[in-house]
N, C-alpha and C. Protein backbone atom coordinates (compact mmCIF):
# COMPACT_ATOMS: atom_id res chain seq x y z
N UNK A 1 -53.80 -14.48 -7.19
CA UNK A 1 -52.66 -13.59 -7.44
C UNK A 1 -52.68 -12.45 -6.43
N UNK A 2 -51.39 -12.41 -5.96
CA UNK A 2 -51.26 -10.95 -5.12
C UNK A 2 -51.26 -9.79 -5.71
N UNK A 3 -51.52 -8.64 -4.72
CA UNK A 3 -51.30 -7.20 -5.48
C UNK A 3 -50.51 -6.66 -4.14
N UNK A 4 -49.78 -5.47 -4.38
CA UNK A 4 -49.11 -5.13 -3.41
C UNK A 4 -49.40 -3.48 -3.23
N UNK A 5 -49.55 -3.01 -1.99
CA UNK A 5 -49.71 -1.51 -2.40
C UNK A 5 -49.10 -0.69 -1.38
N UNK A 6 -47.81 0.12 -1.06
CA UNK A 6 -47.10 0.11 -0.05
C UNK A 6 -47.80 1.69 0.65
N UNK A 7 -48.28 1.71 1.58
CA UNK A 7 -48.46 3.04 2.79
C UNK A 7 -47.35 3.65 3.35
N UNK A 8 -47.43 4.55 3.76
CA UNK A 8 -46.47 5.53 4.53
C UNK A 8 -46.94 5.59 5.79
N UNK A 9 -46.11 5.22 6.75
CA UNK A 9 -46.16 5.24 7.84
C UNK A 9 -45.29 5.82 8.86
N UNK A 10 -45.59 6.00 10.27
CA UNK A 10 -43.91 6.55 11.48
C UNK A 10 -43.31 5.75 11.43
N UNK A 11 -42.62 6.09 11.74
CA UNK A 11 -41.30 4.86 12.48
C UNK A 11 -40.46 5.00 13.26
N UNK A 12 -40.46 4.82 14.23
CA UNK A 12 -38.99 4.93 15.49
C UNK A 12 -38.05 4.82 15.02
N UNK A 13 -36.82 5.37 14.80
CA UNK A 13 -35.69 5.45 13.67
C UNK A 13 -34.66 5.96 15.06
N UNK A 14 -33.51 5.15 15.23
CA UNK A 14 -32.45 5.62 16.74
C UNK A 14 -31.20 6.00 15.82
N UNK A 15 -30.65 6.95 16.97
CA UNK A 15 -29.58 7.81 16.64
C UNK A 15 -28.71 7.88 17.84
N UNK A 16 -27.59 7.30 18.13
CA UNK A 16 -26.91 7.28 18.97
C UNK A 16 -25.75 8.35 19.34
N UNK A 17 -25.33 9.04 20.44
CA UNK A 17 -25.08 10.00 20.45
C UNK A 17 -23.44 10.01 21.45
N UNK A 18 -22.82 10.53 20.93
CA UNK A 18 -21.46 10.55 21.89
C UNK A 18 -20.50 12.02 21.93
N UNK A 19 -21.45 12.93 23.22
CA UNK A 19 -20.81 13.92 23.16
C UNK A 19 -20.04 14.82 24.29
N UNK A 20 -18.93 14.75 23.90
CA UNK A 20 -17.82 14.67 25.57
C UNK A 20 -18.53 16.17 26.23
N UNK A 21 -18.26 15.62 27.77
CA UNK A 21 -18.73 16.40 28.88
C UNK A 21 -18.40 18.55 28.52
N UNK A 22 -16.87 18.18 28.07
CA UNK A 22 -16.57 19.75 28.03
C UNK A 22 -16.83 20.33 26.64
N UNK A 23 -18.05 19.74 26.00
CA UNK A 23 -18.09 20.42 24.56
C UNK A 23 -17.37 19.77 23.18
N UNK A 24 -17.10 19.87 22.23
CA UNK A 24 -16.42 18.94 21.11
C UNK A 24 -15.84 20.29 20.31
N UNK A 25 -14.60 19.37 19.22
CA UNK A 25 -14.31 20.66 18.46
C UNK A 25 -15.24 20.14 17.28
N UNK A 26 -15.42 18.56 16.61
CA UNK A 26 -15.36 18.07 15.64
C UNK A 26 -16.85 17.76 15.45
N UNK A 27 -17.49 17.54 14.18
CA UNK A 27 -19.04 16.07 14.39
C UNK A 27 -18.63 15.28 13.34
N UNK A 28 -18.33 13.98 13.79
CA UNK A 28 -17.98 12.74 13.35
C UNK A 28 -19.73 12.11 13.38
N UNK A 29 -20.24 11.90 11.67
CA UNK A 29 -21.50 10.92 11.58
C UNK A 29 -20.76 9.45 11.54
N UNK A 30 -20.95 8.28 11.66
CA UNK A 30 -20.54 7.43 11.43
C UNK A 30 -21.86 6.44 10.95
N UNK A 31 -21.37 5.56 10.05
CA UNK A 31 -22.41 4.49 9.31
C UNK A 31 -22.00 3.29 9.42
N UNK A 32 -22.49 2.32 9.87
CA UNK A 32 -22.15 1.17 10.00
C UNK A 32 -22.35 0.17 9.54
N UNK A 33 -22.04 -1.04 9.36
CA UNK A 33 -22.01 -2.35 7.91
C UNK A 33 -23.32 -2.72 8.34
N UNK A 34 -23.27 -3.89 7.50
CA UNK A 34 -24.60 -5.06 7.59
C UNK A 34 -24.67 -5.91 9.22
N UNK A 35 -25.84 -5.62 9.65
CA UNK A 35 -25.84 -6.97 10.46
C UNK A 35 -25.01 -6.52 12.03
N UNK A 36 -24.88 -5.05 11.94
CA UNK A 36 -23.44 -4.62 13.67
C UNK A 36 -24.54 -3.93 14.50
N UNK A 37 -24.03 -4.45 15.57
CA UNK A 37 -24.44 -3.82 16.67
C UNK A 37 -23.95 -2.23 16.68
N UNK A 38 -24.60 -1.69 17.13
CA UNK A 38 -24.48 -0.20 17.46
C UNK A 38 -22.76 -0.42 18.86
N UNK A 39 -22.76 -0.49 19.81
CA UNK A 39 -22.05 -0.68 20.63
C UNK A 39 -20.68 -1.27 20.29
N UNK A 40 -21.05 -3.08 19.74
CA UNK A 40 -19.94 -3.43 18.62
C UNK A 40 -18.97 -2.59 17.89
N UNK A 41 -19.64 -1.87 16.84
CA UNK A 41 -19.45 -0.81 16.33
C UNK A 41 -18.76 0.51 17.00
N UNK A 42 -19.05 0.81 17.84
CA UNK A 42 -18.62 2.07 18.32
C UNK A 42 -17.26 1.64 19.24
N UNK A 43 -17.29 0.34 19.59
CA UNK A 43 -15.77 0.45 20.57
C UNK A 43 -14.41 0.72 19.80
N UNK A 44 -14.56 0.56 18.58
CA UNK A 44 -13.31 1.41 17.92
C UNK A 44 -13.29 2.73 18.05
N UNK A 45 -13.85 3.43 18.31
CA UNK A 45 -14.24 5.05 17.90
C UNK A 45 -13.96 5.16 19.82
N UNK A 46 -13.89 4.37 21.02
CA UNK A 46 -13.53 5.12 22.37
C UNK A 46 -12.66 5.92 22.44
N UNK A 47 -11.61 5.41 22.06
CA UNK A 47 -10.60 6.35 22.53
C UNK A 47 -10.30 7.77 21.59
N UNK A 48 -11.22 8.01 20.70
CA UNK A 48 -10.83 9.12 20.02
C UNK A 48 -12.31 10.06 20.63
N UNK A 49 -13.00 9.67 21.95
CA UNK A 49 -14.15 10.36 21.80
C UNK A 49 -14.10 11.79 22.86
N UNK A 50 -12.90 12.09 23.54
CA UNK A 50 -12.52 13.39 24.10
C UNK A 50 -13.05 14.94 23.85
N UNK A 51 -12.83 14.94 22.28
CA UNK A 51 -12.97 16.21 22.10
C UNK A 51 -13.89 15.96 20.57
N UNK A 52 -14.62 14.57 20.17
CA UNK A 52 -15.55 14.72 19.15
C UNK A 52 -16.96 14.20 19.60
N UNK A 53 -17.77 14.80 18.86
CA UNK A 53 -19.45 14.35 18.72
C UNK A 53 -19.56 13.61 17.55
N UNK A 54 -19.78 12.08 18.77
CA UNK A 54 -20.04 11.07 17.01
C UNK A 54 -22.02 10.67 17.47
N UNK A 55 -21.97 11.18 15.92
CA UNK A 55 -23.90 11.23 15.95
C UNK A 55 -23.86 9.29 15.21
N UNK A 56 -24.32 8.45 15.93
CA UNK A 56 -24.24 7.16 14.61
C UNK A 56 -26.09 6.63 14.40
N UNK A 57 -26.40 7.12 13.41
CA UNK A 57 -27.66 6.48 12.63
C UNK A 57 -27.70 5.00 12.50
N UNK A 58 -28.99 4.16 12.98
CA UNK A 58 -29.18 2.87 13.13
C UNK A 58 -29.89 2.76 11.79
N UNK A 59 -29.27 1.61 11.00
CA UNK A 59 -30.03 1.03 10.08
C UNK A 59 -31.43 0.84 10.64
N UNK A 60 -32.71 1.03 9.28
CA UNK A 60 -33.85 1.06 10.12
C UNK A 60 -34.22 -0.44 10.08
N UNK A 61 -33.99 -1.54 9.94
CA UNK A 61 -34.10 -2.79 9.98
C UNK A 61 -33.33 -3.49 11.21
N UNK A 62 -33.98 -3.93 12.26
CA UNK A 62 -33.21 -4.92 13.33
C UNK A 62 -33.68 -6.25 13.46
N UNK A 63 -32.46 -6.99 13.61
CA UNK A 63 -32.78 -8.41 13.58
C UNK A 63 -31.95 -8.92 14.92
N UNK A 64 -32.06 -10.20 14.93
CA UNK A 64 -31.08 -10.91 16.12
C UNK A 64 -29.85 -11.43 14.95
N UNK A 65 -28.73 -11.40 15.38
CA UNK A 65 -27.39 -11.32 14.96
C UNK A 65 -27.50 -13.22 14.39
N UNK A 66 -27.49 -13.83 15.82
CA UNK A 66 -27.79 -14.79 15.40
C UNK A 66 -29.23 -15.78 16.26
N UNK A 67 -30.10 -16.90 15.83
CA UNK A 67 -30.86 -17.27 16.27
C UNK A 67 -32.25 -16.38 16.55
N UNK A 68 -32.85 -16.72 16.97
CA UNK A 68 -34.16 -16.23 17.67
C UNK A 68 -33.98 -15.07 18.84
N UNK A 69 -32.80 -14.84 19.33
CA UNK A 69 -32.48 -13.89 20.35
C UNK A 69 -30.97 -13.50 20.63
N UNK A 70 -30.25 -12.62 21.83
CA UNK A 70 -29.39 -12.27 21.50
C UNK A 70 -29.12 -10.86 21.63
N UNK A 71 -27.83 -10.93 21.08
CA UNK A 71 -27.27 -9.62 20.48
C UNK A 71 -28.10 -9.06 19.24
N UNK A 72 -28.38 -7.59 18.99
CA UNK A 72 -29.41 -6.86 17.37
C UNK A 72 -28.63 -6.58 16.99
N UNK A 73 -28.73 -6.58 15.59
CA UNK A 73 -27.91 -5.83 14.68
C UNK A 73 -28.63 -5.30 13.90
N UNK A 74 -28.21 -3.96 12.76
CA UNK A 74 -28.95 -3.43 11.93
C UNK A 74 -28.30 -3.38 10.08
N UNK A 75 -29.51 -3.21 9.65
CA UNK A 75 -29.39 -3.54 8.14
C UNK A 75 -29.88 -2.23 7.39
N UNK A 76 -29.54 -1.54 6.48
CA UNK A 76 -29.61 -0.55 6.08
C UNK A 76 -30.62 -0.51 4.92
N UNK A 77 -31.23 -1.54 4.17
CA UNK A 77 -31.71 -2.02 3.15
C UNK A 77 -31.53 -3.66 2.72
N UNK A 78 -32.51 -3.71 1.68
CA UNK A 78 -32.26 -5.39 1.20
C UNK A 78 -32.55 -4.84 -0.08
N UNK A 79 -32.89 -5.93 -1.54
CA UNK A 79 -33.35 -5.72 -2.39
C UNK A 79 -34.93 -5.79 -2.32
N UNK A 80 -35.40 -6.29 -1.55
CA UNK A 80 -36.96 -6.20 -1.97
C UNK A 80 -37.13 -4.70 -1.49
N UNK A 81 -38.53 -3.90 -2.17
CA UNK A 81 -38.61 -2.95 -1.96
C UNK A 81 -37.81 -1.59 -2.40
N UNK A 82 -36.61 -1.93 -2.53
CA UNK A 82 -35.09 -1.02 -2.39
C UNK A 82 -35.89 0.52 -2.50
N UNK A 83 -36.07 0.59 -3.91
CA UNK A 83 -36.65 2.16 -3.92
C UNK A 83 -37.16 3.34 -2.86
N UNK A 84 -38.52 2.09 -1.99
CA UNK A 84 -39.17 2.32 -1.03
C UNK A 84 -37.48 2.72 0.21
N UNK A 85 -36.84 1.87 0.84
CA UNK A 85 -36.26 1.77 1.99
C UNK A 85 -35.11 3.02 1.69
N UNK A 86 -34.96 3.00 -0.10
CA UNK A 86 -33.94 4.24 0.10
C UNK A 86 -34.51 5.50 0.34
N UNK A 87 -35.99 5.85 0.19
CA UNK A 87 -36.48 7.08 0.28
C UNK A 87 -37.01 7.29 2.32
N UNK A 88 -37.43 6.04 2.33
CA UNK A 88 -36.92 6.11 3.70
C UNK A 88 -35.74 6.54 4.79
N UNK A 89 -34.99 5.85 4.34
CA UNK A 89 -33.43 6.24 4.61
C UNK A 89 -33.17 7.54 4.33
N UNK A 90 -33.78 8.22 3.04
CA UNK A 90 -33.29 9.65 3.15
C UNK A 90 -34.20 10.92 4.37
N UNK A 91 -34.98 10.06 4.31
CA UNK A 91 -36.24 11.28 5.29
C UNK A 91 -35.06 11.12 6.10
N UNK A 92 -35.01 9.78 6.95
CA UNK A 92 -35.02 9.64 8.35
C UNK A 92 -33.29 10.58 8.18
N UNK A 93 -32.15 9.99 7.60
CA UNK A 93 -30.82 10.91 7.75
C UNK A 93 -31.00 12.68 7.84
N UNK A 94 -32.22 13.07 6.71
CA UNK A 94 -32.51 14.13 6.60
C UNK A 94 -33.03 14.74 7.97
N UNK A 95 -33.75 14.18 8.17
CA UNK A 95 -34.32 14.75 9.52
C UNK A 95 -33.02 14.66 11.08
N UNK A 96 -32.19 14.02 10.47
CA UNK A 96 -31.44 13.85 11.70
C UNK A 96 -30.42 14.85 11.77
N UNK A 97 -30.23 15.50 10.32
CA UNK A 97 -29.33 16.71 10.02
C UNK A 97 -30.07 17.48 10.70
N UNK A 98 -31.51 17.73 10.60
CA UNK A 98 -32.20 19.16 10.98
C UNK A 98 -32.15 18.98 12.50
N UNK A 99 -32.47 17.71 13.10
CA UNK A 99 -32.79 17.79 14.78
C UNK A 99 -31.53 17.75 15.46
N UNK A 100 -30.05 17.60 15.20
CA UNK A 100 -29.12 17.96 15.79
C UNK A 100 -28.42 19.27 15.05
N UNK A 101 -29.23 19.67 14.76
CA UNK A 101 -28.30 21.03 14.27
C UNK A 101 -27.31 21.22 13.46
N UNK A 102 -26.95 20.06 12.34
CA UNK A 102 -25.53 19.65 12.06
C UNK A 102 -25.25 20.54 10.40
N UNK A 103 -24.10 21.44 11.06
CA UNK A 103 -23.66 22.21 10.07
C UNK A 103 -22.13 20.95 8.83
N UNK A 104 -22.90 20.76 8.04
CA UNK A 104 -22.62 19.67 6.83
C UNK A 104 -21.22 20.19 6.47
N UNK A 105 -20.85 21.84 6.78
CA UNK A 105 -19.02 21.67 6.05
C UNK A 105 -18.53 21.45 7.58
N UNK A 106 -18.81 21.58 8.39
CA UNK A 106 -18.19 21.15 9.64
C UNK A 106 -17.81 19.95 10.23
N UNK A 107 -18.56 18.68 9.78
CA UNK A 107 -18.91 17.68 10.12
C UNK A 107 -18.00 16.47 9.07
N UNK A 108 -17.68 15.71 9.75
CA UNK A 108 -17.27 14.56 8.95
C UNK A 108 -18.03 13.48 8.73
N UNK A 109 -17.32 12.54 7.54
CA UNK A 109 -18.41 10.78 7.89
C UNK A 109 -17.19 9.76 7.47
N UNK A 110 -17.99 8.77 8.44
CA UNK A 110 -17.07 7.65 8.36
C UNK A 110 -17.91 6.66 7.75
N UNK A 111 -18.03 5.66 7.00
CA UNK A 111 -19.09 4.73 6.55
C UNK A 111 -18.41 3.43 6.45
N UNK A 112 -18.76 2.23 6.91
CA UNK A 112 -18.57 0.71 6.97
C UNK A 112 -19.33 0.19 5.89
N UNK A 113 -18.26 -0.50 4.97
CA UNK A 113 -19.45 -1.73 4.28
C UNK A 113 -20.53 -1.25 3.64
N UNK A 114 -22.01 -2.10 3.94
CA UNK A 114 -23.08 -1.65 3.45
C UNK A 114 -23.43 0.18 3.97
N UNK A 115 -22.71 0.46 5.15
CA UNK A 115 -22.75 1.88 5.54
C UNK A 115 -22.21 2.81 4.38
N UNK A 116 -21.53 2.20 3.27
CA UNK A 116 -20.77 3.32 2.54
C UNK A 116 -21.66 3.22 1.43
N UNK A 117 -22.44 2.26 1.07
CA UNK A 117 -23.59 2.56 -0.24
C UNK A 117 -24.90 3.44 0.25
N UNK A 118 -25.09 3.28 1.86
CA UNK A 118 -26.06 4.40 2.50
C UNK A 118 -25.57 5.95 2.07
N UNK A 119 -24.47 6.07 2.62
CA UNK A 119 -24.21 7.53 3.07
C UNK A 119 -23.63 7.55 1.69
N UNK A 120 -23.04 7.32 0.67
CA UNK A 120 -22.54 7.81 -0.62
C UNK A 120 -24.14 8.08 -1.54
N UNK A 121 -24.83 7.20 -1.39
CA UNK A 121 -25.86 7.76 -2.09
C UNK A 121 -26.80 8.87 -1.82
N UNK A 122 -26.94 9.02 -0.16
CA UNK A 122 -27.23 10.48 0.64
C UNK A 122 -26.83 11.52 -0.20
N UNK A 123 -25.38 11.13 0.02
CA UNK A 123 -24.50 12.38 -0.09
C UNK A 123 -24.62 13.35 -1.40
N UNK A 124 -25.01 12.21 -2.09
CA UNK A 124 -24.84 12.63 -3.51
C UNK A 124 -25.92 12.91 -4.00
N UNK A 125 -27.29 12.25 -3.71
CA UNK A 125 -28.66 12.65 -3.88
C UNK A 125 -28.93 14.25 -3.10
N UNK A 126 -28.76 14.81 -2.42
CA UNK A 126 -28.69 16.01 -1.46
C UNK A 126 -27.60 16.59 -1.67
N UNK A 127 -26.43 16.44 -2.55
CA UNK A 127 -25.44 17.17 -2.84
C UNK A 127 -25.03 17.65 -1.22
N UNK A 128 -24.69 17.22 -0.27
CA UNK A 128 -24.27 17.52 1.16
C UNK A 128 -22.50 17.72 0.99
N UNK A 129 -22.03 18.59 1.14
CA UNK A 129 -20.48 18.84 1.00
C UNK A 129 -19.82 18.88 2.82
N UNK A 130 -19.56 17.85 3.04
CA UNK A 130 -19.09 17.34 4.11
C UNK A 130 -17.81 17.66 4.14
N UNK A 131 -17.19 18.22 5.61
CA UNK A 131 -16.00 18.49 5.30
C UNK A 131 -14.70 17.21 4.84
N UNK A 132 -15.15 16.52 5.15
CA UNK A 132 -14.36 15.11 4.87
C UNK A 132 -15.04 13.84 5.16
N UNK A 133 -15.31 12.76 3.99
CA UNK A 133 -15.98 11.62 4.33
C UNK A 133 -14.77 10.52 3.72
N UNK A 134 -14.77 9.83 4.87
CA UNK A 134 -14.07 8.40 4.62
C UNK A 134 -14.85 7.12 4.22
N UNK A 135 -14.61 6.24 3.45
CA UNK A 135 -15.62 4.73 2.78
C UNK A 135 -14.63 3.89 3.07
N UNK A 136 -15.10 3.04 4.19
CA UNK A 136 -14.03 2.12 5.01
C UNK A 136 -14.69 0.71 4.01
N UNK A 137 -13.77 -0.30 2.98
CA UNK A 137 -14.47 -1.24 2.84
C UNK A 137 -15.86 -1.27 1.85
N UNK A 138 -15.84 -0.75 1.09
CA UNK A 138 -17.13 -0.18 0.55
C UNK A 138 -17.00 0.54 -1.37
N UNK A 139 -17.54 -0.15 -2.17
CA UNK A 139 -17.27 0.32 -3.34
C UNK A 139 -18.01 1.73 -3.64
N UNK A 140 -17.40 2.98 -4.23
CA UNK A 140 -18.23 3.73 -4.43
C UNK A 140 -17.97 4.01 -6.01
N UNK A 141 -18.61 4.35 -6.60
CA UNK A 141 -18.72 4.51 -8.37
C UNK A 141 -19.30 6.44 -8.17
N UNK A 142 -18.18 6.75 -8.74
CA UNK A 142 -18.22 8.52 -8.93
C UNK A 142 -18.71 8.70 -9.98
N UNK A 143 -19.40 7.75 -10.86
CA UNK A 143 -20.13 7.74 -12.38
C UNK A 143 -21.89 7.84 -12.09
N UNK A 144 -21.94 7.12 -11.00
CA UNK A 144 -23.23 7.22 -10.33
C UNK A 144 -23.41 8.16 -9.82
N UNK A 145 -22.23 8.66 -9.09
CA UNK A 145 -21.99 9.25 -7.61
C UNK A 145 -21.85 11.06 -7.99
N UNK A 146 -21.73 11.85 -9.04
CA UNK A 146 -21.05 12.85 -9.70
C UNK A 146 -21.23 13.75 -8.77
N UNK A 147 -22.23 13.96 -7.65
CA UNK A 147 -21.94 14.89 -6.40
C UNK A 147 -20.72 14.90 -5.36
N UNK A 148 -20.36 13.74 -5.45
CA UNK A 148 -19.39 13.37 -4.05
C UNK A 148 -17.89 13.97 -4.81
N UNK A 149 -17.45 14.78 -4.04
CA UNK A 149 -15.96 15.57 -3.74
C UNK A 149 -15.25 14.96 -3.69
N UNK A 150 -14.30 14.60 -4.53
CA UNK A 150 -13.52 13.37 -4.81
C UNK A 150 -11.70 13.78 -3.81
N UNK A 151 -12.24 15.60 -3.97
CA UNK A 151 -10.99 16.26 -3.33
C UNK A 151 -11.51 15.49 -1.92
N UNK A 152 -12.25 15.56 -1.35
CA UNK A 152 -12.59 15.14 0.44
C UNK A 152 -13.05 13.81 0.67
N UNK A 153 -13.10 12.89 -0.30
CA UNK A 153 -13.75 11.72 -0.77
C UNK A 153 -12.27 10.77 -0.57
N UNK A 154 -12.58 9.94 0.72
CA UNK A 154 -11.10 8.94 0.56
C UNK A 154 -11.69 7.26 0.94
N UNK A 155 -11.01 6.46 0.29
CA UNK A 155 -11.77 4.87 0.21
C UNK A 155 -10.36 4.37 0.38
N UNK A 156 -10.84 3.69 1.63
CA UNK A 156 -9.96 2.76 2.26
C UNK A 156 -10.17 1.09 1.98
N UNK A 157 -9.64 0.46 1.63
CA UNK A 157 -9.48 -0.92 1.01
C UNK A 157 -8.32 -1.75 1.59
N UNK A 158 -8.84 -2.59 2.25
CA UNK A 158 -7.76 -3.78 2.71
C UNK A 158 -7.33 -4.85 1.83
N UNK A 159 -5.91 -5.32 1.77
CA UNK A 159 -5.30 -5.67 0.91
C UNK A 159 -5.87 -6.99 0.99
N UNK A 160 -6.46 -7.96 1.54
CA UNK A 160 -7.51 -9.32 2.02
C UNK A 160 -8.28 -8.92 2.23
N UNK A 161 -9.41 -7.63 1.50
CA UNK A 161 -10.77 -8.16 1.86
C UNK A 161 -11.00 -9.16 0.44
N UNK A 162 -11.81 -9.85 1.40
CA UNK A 162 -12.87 -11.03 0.04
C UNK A 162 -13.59 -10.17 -0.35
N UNK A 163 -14.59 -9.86 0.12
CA UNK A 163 -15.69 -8.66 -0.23
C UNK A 163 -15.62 -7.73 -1.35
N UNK A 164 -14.15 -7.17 -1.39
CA UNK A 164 -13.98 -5.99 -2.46
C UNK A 164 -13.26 -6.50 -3.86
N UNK A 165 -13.75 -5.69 -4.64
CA UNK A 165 -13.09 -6.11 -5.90
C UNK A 165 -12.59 -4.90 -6.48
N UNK A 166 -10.74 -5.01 -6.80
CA UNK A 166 -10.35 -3.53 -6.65
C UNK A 166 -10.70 -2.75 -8.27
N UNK A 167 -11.34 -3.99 -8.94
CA UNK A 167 -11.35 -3.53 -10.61
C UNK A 167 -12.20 -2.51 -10.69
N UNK A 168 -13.49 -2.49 -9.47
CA UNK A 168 -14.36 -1.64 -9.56
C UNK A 168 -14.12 -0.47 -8.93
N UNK A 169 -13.06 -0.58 -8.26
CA UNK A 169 -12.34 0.94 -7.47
C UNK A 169 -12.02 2.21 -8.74
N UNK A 170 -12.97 3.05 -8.63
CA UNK A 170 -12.18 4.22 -9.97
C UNK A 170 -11.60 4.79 -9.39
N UNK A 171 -10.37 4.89 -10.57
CA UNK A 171 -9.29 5.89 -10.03
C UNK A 171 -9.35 7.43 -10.00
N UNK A 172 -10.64 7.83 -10.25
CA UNK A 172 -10.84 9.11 -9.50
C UNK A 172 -11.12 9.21 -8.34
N UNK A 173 -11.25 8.30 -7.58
CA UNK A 173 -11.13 8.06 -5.97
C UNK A 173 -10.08 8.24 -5.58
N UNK A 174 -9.44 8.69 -4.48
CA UNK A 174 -8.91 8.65 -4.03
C UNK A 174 -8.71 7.08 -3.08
N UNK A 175 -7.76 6.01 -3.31
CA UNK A 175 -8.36 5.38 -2.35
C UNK A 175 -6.78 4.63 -1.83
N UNK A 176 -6.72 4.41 -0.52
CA UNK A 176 -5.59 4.21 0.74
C UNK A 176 -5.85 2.69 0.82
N UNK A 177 -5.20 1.30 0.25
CA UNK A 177 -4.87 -0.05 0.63
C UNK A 177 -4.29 -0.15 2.35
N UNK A 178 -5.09 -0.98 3.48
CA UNK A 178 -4.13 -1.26 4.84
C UNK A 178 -3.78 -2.55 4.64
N UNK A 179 -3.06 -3.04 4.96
CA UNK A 179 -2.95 -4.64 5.53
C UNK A 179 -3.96 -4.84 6.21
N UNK A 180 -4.62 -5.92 6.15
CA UNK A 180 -6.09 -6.45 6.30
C UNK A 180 -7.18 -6.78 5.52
N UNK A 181 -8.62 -7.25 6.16
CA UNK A 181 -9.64 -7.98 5.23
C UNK A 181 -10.67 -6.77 5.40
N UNK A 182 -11.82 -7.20 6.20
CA UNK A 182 -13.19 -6.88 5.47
C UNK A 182 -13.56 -5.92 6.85
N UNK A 183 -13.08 -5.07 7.57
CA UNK A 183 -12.63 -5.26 8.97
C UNK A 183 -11.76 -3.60 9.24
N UNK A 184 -12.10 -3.34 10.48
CA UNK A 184 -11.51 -1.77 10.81
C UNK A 184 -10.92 -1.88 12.42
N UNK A 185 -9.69 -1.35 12.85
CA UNK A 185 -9.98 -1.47 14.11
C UNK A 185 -9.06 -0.14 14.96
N UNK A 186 -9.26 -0.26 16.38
CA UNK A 186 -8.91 1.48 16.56
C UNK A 186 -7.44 1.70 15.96
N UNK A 187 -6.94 0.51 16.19
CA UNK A 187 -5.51 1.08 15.55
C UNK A 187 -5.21 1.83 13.78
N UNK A 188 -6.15 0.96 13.30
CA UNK A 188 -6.28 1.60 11.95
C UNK A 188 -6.89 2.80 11.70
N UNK A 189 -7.81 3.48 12.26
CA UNK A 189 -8.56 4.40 12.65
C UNK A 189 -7.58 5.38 12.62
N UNK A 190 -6.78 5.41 14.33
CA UNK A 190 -5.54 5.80 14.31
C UNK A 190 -4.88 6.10 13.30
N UNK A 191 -4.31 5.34 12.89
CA UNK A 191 -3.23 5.05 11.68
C UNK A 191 -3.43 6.32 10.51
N UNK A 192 -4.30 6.02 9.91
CA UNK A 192 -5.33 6.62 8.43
C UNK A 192 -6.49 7.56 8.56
N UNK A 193 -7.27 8.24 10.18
CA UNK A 193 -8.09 8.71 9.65
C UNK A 193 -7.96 9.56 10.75
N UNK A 194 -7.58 9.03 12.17
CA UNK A 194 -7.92 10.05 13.73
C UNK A 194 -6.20 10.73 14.10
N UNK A 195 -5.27 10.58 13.16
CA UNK A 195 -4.16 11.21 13.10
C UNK A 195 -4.02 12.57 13.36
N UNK A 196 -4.35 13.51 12.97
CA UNK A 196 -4.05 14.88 12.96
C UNK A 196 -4.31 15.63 14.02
């Protein structure tokens, strides 16, 4: 019979950084789904990157996308362990607030997918009052959640995702239906979130 006994250890934890030449007005965090490339990921967010600083946190899990090699992608958690990887996950976000300096009512978040069960449970474990966080694709439960600002709190849901199930959407969310599935792209961005 096994026994299991888990240590604390470092870990190289990456943070990708996008901050225009003449200074920014905005800080855009962004979180990203299961299984995306960092780069993947970020080519929606080019053309809005002029005048914002997008800080994007790498799931601490990398794998090859597909096969033995390739393109990486990152994973934010699994179920084995969970407890362990979420207290992980909070050092490492935590520490990434303190080493870029990031003033939390100033700053926005964007979260993908498995990115929106990361950063909603952050948010709400640390009570962090963000000036505005968007949940692209992503169920959040404000019953669990009773920190998250439901006034600055907006959940975006495509009218074809497979993935989502709208029964579990509470209507103390605020939450915006696009045409589309499981899926974000600059035009929608545009559309619903980089408008103003």
């Amino acid at each position: 019979m096994l026994t299991t006994k888990n240590i604390i250890t470092q870990k190289h934890a990456r943070v990708f950084i996008s901050s225009p030449k003449n200074g920014y007005k905005i800080t855009w965090i962004l979180f990203h789904g299961y299984a995306q490339n960092i780069d993947d990921f970020f080519r929606y967010f080019e053309t809005f990157k002029n005048d914002i600083r997008f800080i994007i946190p790498e799931g601490l899990s990398r794998f090859y996308q597909k096969g033995m090699n390739g393109k990486v992608g990152s994973s934010w958690m699994t179920s084995e362990e969970r407890e362990f990887e979420i207290l992980d996950q909070f050092y490492f976000l935590n520490k990434m607030l303190k080493d870029f300096n990031i003033n939390v009512a100033q700053t926005n978040v964007f979260a993908f997918s498995q990115g929106t069960a990361t950063a909603s449970r952050w948010i709400n474990q640390f009570k962090l009052d963000f000036n505005k966080v968007c949940f692209w694709s992503g169920i959040v439960d404000l019953e669990k959640h009773p920190n998250l600002n439901p006034n600055k709190t907006e959940l975006f849901i495509g009218d074809n995702d497979l993935f989502m199930d709208s029964a579990l959407i509470k209507p103390t969310l605020k939450s915006i239906t696009y045409e589309g599935g499981h899926f974000f792209t600059a035009k929608l961005l545009q559309q619903y979130i980089f408008n103003q």
